[in-house]
PDB file of N, CA and C in Angstrom:
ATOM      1  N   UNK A   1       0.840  -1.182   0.000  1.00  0.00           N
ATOM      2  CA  UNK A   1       0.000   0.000   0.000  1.00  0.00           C
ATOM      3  C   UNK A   1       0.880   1.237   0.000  1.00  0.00           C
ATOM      4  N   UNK A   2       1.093   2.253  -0.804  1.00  0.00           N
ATOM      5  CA  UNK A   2       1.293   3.602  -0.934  1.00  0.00           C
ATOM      6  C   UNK A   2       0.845   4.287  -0.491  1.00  0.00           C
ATOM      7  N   UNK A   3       1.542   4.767   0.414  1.00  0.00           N
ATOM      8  CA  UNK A   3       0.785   6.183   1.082  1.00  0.00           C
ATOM      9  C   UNK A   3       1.228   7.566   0.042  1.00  0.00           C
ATOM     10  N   UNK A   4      -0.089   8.085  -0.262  1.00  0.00           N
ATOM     11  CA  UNK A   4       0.095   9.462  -1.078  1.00  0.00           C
ATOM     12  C   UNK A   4      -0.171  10.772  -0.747  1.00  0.00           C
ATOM     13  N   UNK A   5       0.426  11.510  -1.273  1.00  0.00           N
ATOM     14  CA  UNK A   5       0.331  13.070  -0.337  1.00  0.00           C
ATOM     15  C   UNK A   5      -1.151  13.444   0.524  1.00  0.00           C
ATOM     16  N   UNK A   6      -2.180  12.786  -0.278  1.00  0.00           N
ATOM     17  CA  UNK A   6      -3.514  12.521   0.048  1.00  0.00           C
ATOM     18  C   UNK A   6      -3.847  12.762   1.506  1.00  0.00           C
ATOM     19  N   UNK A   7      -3.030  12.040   1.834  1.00  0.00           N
ATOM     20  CA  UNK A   7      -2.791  11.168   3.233  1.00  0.00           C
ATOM     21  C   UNK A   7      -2.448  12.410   4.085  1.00  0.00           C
ATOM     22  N   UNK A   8      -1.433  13.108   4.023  1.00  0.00           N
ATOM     23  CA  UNK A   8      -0.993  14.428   4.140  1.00  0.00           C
ATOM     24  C   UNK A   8      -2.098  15.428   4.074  1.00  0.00           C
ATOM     25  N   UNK A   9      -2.210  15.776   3.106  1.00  0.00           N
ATOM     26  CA  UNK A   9      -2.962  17.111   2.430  1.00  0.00           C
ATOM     27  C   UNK A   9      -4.323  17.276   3.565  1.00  0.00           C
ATOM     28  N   UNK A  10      -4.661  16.106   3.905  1.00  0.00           N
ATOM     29  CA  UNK A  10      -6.589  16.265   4.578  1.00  0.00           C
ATOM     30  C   UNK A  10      -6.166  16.723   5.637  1.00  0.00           C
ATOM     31  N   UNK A  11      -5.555  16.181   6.762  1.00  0.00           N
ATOM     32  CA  UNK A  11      -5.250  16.657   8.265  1.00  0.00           C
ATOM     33  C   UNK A  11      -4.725  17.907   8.007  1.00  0.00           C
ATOM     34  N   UNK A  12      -4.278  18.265   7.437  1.00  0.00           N
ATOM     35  CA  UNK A  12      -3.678  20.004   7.182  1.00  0.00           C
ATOM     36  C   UNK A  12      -4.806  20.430   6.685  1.00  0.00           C
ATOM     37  N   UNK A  13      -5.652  20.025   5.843  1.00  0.00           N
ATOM     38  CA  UNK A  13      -6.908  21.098   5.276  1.00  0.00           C
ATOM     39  C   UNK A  13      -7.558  20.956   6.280  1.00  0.00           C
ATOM     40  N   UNK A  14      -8.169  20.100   7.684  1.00  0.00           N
ATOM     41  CA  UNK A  14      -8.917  20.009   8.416  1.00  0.00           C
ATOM     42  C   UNK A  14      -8.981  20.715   9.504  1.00  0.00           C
ATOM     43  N   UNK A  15      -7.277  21.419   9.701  1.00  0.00           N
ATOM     44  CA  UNK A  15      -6.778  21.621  10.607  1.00  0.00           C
ATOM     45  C   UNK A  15      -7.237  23.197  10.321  1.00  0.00           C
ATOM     46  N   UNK A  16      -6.359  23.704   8.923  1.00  0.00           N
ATOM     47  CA  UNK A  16      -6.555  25.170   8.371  1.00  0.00           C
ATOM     48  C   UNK A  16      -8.133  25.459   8.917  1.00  0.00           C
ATOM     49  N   UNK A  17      -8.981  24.461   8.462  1.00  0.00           N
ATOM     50  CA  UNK A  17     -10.859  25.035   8.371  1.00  0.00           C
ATOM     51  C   UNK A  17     -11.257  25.228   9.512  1.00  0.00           C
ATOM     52  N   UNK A  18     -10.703  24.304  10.186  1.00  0.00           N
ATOM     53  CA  UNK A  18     -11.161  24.764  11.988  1.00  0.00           C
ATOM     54  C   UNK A  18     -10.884  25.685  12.785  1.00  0.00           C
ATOM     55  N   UNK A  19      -9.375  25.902  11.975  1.00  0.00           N
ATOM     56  CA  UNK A  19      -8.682  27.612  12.183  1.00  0.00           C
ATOM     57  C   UNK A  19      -9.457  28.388  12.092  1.00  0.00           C
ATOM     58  N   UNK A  20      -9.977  28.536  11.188  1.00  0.00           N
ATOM     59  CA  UNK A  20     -10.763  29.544   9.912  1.00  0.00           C
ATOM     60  C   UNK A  20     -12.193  29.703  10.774  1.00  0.00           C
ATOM     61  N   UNK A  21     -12.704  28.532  10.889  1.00  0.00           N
ATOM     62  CA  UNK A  21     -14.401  28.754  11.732  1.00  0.00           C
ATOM     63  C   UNK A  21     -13.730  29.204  13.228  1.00  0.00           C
ATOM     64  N   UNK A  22     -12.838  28.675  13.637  1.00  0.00           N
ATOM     65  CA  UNK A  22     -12.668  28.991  15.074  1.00  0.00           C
ATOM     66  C   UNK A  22     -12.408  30.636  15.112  1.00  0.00           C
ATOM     67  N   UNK A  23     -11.371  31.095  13.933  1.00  0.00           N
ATOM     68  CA  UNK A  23     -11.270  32.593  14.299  1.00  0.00           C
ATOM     69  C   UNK A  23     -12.498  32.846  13.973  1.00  0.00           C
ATOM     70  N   UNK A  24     -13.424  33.073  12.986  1.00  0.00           N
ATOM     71  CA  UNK A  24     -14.328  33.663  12.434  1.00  0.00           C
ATOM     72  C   UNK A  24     -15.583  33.998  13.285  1.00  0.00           C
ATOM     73  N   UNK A  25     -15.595  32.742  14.176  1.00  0.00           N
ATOM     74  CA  UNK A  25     -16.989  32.380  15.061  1.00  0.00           C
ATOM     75  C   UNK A  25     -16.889  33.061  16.468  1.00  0.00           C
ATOM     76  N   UNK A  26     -15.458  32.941  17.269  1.00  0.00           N
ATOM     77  CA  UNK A  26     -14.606  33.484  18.421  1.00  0.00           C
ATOM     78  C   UNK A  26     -15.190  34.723  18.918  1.00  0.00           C
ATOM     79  N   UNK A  27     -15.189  35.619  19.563  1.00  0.00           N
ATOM     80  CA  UNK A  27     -15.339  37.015  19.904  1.00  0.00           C
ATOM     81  C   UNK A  27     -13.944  37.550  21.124  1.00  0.00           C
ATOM     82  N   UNK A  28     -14.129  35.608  21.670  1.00  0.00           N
ATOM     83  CA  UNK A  28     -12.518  36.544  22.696  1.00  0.00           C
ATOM     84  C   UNK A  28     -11.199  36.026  21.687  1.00  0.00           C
ATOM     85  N   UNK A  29     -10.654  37.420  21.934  1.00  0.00           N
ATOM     86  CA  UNK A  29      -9.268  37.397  21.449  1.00  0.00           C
ATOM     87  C   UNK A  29      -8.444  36.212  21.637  1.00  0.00           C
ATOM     88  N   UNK A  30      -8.539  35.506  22.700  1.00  0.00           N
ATOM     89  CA  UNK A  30      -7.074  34.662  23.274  1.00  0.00           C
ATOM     90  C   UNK A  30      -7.812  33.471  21.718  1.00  0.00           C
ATOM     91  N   UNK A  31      -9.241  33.261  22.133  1.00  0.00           N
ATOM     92  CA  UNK A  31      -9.890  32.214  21.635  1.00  0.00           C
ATOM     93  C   UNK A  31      -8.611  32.375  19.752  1.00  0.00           C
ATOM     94  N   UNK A  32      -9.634  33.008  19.579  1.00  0.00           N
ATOM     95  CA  UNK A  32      -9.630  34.009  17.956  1.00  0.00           C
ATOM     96  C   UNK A  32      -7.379  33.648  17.579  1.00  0.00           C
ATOM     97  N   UNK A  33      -6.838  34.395  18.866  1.00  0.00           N
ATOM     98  CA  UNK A  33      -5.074  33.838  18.921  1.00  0.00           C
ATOM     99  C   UNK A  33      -5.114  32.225  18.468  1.00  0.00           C
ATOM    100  N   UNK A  34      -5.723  31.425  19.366  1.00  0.00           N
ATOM    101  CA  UNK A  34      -5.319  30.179  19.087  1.00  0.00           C
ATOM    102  C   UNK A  34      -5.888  29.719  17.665  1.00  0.00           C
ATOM    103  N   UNK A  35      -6.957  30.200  17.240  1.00  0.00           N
ATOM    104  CA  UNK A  35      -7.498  29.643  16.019  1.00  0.00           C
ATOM    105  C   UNK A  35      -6.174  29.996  14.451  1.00  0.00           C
ATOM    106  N   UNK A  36      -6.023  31.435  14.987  1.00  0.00           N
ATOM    107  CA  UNK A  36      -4.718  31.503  14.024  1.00  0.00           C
ATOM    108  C   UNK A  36      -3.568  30.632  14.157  1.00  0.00           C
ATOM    109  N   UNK A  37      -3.300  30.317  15.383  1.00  0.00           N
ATOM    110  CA  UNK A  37      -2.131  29.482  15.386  1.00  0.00           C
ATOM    111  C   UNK A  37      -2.404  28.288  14.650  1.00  0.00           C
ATOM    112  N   UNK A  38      -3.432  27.458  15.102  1.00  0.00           N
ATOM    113  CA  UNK A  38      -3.742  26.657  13.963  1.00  0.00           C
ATOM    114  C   UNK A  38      -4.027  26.378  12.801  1.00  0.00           C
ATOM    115  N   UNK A  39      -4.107  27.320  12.043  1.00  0.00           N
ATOM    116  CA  UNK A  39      -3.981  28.169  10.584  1.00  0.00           C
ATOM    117  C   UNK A  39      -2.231  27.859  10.213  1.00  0.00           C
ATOM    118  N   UNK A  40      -1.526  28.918  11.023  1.00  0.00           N
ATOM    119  CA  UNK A  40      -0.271  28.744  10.555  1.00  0.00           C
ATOM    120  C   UNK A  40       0.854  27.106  10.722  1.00  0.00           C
ATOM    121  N   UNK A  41       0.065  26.533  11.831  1.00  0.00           N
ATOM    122  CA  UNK A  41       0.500  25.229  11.951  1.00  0.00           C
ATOM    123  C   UNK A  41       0.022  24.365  10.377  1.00  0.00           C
ATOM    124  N   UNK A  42      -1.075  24.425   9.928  1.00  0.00           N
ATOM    125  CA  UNK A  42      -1.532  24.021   9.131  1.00  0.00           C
ATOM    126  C   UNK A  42      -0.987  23.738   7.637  1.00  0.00           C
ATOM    127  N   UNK A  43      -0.180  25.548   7.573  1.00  0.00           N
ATOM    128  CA  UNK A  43       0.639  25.758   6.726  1.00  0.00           C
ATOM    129  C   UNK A  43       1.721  25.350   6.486  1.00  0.00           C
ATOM    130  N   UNK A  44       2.208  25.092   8.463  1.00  0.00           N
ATOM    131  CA  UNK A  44       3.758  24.725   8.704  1.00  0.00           C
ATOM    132  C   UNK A  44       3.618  23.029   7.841  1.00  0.00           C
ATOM    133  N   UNK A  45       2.663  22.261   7.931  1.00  0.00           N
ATOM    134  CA  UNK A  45       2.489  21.207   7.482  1.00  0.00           C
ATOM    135  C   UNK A  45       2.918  21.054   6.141  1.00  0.00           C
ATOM    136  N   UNK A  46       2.181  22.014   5.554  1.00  0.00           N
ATOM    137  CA  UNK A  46       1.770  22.017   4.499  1.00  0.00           C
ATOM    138  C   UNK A  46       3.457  22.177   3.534  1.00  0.00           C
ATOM    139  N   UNK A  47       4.174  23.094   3.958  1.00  0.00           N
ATOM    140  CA  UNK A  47       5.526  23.062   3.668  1.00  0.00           C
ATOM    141  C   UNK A  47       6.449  22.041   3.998  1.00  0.00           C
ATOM    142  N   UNK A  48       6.410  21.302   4.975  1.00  0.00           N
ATOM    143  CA  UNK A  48       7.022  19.605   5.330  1.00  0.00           C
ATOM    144  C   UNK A  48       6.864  18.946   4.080  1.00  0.00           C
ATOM    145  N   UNK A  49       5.283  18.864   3.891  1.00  0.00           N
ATOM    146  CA  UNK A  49       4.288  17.577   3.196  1.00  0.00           C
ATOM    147  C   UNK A  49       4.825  17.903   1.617  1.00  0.00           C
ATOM    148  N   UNK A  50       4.896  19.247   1.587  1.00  0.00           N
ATOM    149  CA  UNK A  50       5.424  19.497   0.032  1.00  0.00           C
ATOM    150  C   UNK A  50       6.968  19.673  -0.740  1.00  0.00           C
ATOM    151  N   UNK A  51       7.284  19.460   0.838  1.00  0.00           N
ATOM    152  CA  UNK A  51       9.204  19.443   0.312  1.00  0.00           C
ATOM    153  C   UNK A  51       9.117  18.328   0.464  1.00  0.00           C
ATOM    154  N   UNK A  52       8.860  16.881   0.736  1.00  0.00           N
ATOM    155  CA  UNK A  52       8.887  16.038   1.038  1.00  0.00           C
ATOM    156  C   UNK A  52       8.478  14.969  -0.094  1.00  0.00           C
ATOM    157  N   UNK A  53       7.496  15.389  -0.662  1.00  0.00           N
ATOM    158  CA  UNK A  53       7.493  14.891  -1.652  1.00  0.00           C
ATOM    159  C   UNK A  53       7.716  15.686  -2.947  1.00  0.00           C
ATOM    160  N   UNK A  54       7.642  17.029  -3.443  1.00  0.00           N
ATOM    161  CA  UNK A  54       8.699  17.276  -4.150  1.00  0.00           C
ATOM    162  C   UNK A  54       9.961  17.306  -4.752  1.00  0.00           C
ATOM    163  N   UNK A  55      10.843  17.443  -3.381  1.00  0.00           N
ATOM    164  CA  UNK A  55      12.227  17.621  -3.208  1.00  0.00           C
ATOM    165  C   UNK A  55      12.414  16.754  -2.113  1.00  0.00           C
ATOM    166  N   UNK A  56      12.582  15.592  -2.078  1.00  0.00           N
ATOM    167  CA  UNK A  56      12.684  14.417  -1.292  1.00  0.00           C
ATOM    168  C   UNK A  56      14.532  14.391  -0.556  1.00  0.00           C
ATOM    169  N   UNK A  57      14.887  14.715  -1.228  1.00  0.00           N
ATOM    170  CA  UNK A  57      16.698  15.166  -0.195  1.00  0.00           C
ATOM    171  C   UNK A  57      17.230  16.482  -0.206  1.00  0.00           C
ATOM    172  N   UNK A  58      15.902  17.467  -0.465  1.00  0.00           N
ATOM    173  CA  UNK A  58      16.303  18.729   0.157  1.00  0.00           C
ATOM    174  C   UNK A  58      15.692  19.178   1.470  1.00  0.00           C
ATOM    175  N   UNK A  59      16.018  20.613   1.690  1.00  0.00           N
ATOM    176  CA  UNK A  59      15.477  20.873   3.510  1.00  0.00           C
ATOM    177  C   UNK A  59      14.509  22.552   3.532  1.00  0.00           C
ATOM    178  N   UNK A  60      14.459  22.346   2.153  1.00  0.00           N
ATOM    179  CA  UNK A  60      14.176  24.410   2.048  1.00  0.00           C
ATOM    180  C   UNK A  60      12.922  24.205   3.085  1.00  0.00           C
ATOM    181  N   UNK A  61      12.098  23.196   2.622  1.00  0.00           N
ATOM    182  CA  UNK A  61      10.667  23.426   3.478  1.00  0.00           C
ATOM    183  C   UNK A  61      10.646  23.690   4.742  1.00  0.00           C
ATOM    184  N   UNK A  62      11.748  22.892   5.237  1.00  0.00           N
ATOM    185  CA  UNK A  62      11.902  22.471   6.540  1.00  0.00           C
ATOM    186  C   UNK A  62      12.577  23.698   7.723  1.00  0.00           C
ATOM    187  N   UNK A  63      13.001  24.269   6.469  1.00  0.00           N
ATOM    188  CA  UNK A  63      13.382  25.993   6.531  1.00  0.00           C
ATOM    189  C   UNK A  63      12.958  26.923   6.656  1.00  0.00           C
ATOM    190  N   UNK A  64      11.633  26.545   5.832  1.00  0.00           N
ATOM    191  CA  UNK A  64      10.324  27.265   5.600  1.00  0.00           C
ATOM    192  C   UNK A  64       9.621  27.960   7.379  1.00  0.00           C
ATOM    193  N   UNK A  65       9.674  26.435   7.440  1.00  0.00           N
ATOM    194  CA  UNK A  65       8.975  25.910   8.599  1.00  0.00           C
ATOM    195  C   UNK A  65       9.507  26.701  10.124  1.00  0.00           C
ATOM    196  N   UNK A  66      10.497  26.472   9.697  1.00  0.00           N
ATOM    197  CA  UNK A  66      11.101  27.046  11.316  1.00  0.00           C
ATOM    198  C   UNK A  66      11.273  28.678  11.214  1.00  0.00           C
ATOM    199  N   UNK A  67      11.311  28.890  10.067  1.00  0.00           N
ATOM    200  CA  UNK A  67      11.307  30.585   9.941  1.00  0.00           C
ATOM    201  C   UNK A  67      10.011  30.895  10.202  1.00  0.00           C
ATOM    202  N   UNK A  68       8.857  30.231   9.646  1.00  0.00           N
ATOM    203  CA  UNK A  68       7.410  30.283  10.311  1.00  0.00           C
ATOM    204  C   UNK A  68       7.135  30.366  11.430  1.00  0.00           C
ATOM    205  N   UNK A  69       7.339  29.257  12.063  1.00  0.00           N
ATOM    206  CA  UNK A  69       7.763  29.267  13.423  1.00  0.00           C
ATOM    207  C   UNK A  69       7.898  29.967  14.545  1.00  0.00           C
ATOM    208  N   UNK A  70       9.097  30.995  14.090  1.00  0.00           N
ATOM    209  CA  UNK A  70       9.990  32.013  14.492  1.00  0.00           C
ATOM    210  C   UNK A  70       8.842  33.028  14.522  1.00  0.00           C
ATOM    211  N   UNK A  71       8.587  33.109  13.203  1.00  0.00           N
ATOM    212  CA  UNK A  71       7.849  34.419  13.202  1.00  0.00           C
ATOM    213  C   UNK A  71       6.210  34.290  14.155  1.00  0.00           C
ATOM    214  N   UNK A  72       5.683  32.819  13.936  1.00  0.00           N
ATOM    215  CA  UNK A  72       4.800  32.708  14.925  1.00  0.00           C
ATOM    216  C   UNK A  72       5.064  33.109  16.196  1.00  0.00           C
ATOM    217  N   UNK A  73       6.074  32.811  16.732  1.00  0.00           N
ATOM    218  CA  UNK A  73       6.165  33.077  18.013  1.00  0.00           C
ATOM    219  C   UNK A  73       6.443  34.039  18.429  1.00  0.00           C
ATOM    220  N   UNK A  74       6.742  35.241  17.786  1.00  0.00           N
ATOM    221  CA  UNK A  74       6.840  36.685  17.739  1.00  0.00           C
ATOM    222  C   UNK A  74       5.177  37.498  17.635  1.00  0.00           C
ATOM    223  N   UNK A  75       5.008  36.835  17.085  1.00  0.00           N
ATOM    224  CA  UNK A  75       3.595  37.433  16.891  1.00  0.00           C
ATOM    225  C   UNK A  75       2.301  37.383  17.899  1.00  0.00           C
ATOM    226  N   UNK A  76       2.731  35.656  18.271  1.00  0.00           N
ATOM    227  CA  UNK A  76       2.360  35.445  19.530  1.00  0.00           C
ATOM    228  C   UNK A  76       2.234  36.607  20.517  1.00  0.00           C
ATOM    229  N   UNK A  77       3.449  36.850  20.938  1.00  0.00           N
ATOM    230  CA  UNK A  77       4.095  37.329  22.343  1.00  0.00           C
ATOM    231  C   UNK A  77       3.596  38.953  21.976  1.00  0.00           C
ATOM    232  N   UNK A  78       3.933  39.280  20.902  1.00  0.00           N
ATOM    233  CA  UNK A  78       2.913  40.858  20.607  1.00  0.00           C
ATOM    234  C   UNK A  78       1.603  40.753  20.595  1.00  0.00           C
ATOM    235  N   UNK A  79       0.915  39.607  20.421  1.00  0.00           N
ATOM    236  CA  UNK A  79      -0.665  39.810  20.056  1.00  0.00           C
ATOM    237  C   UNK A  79      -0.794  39.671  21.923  1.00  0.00           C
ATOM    238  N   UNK A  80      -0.156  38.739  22.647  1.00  0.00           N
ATOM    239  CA  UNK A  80      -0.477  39.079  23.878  1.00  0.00           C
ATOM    240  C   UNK A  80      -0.580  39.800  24.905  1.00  0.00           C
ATOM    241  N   UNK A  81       0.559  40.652  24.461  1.00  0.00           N
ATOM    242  CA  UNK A  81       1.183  42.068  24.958  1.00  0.00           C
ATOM    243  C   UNK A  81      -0.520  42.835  24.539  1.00  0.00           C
ATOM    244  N   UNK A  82      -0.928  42.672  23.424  1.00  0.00           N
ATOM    245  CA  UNK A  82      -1.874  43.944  23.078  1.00  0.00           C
ATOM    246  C   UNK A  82      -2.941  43.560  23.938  1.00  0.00           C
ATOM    247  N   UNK A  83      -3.104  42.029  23.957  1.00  0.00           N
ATOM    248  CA  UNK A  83      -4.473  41.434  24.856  1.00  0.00           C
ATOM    249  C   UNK A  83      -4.260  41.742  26.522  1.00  0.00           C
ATOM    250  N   UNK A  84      -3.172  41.907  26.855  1.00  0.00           N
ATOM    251  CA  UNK A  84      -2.938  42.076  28.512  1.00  0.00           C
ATOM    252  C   UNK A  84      -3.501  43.789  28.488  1.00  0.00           C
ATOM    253  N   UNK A  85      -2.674  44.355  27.449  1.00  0.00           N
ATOM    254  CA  UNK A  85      -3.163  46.252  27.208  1.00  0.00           C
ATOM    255  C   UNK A  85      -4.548  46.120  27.228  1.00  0.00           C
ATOM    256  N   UNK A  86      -5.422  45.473  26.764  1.00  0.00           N
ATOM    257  CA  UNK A  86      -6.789  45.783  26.306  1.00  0.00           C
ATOM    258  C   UNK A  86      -7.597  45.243  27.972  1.00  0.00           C
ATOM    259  N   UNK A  87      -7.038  44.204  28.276  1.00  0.00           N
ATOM    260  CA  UNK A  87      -7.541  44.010  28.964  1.00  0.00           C
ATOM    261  C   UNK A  87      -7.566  45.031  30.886  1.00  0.00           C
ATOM    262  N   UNK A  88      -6.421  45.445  30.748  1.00  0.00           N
ATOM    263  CA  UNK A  88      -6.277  46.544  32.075  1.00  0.00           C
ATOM    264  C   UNK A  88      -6.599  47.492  31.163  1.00  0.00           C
ATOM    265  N   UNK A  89      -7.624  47.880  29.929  1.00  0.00           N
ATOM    266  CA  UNK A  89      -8.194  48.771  30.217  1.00  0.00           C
ATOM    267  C   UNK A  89     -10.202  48.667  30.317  1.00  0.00           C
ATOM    268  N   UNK A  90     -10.059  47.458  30.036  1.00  0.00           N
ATOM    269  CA  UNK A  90     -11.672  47.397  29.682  1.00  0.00           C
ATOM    270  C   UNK A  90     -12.439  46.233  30.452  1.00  0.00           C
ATOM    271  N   UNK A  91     -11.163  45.844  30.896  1.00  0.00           N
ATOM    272  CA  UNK A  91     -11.588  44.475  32.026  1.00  0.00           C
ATOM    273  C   UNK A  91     -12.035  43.309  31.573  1.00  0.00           C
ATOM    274  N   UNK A  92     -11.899  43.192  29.790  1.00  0.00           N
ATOM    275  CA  UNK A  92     -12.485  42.106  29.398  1.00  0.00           C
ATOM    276  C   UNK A  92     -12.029  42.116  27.956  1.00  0.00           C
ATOM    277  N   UNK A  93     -11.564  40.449  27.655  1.00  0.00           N
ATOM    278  CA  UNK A  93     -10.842  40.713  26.356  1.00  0.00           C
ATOM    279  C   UNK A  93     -11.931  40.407  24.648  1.00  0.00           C
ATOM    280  N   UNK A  94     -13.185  41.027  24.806  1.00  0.00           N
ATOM    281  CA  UNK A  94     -14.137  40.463  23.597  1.00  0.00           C
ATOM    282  C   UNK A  94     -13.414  41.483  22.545  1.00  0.00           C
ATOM    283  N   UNK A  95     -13.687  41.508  21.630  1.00  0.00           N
ATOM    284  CA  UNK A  95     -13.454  41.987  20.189  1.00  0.00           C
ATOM    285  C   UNK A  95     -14.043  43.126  20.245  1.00  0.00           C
ATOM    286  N   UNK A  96     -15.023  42.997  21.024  1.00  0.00           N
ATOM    287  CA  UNK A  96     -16.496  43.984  20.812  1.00  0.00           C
ATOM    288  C   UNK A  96     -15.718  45.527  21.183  1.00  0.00           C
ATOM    289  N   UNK A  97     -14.661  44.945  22.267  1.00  0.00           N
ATOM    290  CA  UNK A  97     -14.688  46.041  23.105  1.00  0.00           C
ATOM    291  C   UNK A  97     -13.199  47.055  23.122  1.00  0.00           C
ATOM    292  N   UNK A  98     -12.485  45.957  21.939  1.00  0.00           N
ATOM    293  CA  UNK A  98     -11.572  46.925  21.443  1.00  0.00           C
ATOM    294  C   UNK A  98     -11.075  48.181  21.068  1.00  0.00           C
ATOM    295  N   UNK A  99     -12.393  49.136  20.513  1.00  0.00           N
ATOM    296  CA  UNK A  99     -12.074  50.378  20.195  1.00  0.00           C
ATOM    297  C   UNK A  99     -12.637  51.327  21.700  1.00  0.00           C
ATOM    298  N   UNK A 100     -12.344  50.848  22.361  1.00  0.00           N
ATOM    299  CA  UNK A 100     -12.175  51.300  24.101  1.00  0.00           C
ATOM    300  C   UNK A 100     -10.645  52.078  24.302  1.00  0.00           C
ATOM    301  N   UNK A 101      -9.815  51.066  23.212  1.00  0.00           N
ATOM    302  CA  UNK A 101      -8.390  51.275  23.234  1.00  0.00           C
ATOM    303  C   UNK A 101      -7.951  52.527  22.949  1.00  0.00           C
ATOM    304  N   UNK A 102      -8.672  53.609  22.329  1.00  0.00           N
ATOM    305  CA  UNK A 102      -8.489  54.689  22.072  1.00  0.00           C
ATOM    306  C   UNK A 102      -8.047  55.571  22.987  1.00  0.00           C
ATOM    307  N   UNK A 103      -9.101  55.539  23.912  1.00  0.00           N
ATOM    308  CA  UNK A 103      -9.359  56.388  24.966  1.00  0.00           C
ATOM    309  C   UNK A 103      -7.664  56.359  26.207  1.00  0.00           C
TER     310      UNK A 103
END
């Protein structure tokens, strides 16, 4: 039996869509954070699954991946920074209540 990218490709598309409804549906931020992360994990896959069988003894993907990574986790640590700000000012982290931030 052959396993084909197939095999690959679904758990990464399943993963991206749940991203996608989870941010979309969310109202608290942290929620809405994690749904993106699973978006970009999705992707991180998605660059493994395609150097892998593309370019089977190269590493660019894998390169890809950790520069992704990197940058996830930067983004992270700022989107939290803004959620701790929002939250000592409005006492609550919904979406709704973001343009509070002005003030």
């Amino acid at each position: 039996m052959d396993i084909t990218i197939l095999y690959y490709l679904l758990p990464s598309l399943f993963m991206f869509c749940c991203g996608i409804y989870g941010f979309i549906t969310r109202r608290n931020m942290i929620a809405m954070l994690i749904s993106l992360e699973l978006m970009l994990n999705a992707v991180d896959m998605n660059f493994v699954i395609f150097n892998r069988f593309l370019f089977p003894g190269q590493l660019e993907g894998m390169f890809f991946t950790l520069f992704a990574i990197a940058l996830a986790a930067a983004e992270t640590a700022l989107a939290i920074a803004i959620i701790i700000n929002l939250f000592r000012v409005s006492e609550n982290i919904d979406v709704r209540d973001a343009n509070k931030m002005k003030h």
